[in-house]
Protein backbone atom coordinates (compact mmCIF):
# COMPACT_ATOMS: atom_id res chain seq x y z
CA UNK A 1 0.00 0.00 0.00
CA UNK A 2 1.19 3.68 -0.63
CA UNK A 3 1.09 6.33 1.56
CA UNK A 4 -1.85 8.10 0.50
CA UNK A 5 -3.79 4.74 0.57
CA UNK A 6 -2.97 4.33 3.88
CA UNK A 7 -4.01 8.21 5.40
CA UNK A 8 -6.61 7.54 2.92
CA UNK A 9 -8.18 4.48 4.10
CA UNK A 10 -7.60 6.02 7.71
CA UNK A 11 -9.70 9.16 6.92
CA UNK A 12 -12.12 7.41 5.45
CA UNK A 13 -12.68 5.22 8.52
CA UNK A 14 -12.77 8.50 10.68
CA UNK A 15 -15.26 9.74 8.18
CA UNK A 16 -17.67 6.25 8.50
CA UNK A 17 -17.51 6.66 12.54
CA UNK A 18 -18.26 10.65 11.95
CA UNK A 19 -21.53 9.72 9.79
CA UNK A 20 -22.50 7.14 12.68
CA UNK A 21 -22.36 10.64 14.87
CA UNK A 22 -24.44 12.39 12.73
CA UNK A 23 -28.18 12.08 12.82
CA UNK A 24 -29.19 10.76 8.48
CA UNK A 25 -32.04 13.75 8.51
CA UNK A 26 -29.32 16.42 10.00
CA UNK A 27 -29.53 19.67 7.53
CA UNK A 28 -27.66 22.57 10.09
CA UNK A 29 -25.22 24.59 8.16
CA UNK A 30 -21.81 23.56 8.08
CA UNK A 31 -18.35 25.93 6.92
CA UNK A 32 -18.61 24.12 3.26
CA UNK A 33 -21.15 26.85 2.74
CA UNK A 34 -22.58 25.61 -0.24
CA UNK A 35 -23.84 22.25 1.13
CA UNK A 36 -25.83 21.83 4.29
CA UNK A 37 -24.95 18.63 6.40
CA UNK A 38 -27.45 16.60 4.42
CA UNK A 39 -26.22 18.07 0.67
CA UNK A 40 -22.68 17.75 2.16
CA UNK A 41 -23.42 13.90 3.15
CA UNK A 42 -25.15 13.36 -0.51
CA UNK A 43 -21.80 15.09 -1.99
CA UNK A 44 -19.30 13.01 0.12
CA UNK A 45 -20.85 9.51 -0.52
CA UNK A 46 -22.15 10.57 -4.52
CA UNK A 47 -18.37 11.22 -4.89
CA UNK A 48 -16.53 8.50 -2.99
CA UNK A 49 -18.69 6.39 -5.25
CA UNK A 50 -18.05 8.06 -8.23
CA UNK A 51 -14.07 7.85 -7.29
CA UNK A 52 -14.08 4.03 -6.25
CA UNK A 53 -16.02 3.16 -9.54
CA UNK A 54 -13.38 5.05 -11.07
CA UNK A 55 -10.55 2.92 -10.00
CA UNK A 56 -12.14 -0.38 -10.59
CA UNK A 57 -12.96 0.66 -13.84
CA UNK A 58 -9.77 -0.71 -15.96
CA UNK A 59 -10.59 2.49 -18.12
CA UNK A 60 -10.83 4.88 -15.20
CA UNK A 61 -13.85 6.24 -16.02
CA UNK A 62 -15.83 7.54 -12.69
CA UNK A 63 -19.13 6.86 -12.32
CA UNK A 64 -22.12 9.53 -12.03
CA UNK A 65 -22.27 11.11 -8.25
CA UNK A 66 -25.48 12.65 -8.48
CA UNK A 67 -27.20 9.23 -9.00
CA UNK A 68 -26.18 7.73 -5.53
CA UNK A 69 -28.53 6.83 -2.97
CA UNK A 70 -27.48 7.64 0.75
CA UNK A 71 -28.85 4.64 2.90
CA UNK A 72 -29.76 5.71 6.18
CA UNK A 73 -26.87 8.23 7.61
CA UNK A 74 -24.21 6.43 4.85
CA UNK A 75 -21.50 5.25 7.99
CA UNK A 76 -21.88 1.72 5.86
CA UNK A 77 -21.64 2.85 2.84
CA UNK A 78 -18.47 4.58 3.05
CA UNK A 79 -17.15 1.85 4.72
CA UNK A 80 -17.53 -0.28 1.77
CA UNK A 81 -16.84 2.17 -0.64
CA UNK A 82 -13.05 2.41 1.37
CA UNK A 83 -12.81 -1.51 1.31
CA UNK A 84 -13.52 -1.69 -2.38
CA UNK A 85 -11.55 1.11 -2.97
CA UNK A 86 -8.13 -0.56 -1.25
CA UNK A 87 -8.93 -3.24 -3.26
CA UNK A 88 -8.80 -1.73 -6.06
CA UNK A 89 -5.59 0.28 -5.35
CA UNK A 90 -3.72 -3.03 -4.04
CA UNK A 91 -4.30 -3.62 -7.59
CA UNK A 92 -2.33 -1.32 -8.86
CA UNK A 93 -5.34 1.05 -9.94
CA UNK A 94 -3.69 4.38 -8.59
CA UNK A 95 -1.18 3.96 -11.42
CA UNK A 96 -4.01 4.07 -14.44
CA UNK A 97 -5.48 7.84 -14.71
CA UNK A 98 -8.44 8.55 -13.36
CA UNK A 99 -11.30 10.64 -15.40
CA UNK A 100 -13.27 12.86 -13.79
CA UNK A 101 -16.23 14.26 -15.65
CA UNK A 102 -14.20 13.83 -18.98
CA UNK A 103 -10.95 15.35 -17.43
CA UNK A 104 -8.43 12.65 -17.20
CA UNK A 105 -5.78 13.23 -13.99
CA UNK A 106 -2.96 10.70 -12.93
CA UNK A 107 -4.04 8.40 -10.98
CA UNK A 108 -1.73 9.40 -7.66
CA UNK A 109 -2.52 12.63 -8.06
CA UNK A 110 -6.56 12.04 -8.08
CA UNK A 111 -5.24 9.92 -4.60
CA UNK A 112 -3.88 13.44 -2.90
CA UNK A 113 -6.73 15.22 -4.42
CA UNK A 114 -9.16 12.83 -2.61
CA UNK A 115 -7.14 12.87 0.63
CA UNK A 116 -7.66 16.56 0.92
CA UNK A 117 -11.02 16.64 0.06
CA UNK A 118 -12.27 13.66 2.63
CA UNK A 119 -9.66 15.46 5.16
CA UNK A 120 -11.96 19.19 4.79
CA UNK A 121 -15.71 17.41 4.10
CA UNK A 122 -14.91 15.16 7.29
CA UNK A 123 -13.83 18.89 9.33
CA UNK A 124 -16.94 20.38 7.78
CA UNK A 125 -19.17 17.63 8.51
CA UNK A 126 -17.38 17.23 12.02
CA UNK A 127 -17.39 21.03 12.59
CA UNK A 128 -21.36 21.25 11.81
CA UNK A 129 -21.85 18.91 14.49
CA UNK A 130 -19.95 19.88 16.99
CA UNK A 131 -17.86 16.94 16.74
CA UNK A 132 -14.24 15.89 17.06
CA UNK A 133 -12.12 15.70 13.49
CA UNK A 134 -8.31 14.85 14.00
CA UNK A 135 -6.92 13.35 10.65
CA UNK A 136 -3.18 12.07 11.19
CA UNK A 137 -0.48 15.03 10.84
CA UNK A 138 1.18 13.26 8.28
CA UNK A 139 -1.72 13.00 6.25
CA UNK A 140 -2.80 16.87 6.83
CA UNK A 141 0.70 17.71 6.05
CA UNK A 142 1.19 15.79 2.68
CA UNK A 143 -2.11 17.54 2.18
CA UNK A 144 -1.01 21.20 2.80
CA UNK A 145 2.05 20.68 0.06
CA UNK A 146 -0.38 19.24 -2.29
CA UNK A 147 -3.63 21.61 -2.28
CA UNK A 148 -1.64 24.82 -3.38
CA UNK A 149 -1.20 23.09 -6.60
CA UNK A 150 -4.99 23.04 -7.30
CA UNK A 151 -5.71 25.75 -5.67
CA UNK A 152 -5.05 28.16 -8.75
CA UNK A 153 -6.86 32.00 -8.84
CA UNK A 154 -9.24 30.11 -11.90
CA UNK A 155 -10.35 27.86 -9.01
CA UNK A 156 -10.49 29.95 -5.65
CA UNK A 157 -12.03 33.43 -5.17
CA UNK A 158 -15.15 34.39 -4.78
CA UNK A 159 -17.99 32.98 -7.01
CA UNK A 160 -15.80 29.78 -7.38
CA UNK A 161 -15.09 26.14 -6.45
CA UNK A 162 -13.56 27.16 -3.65
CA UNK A 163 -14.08 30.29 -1.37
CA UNK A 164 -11.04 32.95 -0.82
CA UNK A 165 -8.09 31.87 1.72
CA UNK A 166 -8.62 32.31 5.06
CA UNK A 167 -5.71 33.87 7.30
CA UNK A 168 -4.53 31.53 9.25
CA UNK A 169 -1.12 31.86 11.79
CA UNK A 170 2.14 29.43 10.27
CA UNK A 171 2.33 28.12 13.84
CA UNK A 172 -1.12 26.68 13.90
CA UNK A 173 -2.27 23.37 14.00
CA UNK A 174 -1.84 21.75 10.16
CA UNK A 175 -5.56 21.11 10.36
CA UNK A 176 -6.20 24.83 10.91
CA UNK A 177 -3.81 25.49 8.16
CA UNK A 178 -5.12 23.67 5.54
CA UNK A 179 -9.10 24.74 6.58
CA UNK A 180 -7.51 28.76 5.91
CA UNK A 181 -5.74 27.47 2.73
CA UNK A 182 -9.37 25.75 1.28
CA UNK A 183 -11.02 28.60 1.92
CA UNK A 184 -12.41 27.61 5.67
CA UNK A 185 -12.19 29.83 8.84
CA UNK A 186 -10.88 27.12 11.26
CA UNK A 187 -12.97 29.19 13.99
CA UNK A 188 -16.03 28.13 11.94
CA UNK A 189 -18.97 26.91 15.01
CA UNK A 190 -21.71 25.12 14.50
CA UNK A 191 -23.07 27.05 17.87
C-alpha cells in the first residue's frame, strides 16, 4: 500500500464513525457553505462512489455522483466504498489515470486530491456537528504541500469552487492550516 492509501483508508474510517455521529435527517449549516450537512453527506458519498467506480474501472472512467442513494446516515456505505476502494488500489489502480467528468488526472494525483477533500468534508461535517475531526499530521501535512497546486486563482475566489483563503497563523495546528488554505475559517462553530 502507498502512503496516501494508507491516510486515505484512515480518513475514510474516521469519516464512516463521523456519519454514525451524525443524525441521516441532519440539515444545520456547516463551513462548506454551499452544502448543508445533508447536501454535504449526498456530496461526500455521490463522490466517494463516483471515485471508487473510477478505480475499478480498468478504463478509469468515474461513475455519475449525483445518481447515488445515501442509505440511512451512509456510515456503511463509506465503509464499503473504502474496502472496495483498497482493493482496487492493491491492484495497482492508482497507477491508471483517473477521469473525472471527462478530465483525465494521474491516478496518484486524483489519490492526494481525494485525501484533501475527505480530510476538509470530514472537518466540515465534524465542525457542523460539533464533533471531534483529528486526521493524522502526516496525512494533513502531505495535504497542505499538495492543495496549493490546485488551488489556482481560476479555481479559488469568490464565485468559485472554492471560497477565498482564510488567514490563518504558520504556527497553527496543520488542520487549521489547511481549513484557511481551502477557503475555511478554522474558527467556523456550528453554535
Amino acid at each position: 500500500m502507498t502512503t496516501t492509501q494508507n491516510q486515505l483508508n484512515s480518513v475514510l474510517t474516521d469519516l464512516a464513525d463521523l456519519l454514525e455521529q451524525i443524525p441521516s435527517g441532519a440539515a444545520g449549516p456547516t463551513p462548506c457553505t454551499d452544502y448543508d450537512q445533508a447536501t454535504l453527506r449526498q456530496h461526500v458519498i455521490g463522490w466517494l462512489t463516483a471515485f471508487t467506480e473510477g478505480f475499478e474501472d480498468p478504463e478509469g472512467n468515474c461513475g455519475d455522483p449525483e445518481s447515488v442513494v445515501v442509505d440511512g446516515n451512509g456510515a456503511t456505505q463509506v465503509r464499503g466504498l473504502r474496502d472496495r476502494l483498497d482493493a482496487a488500489l492493491s491492484d495497482g489502480a492508482g497507477e491508471r489515470p483517473l477521469s473525472i467528468g471527462g478530465a483525465a488526472m494521474p491516478g496518484a494525483m486524483a489519490l492526494e486530491m481525494i485525501l484533501w477533500e475527505y480530510q476538509m468534508h470530514g472537518w466540515d461535517l465534524a465542525r457542523s456537528a460539533g464533533l471531534d475531526w483529528s486526521p493524522e499530521v502526516n496525512g494533513l501535512e502531505a495535504s497542505l504541500a499538495f492543495a496549493p497546486a490546485m488551488l489556482t486563482p481560476d479555481f479559488q475566489g469568490v464565485g468559485k469552487s472554492f471560497a477565498p483563503q482564510v488567514a490563518v497563523p504558520a504556527d497553527a495546528p496543520a488542520l487549521d492550516r489547511l481549513a484557511g488554505l481551502s477557503g475555511r475559517d478554522p474558527r467556523w462553530s456550528h453554535a
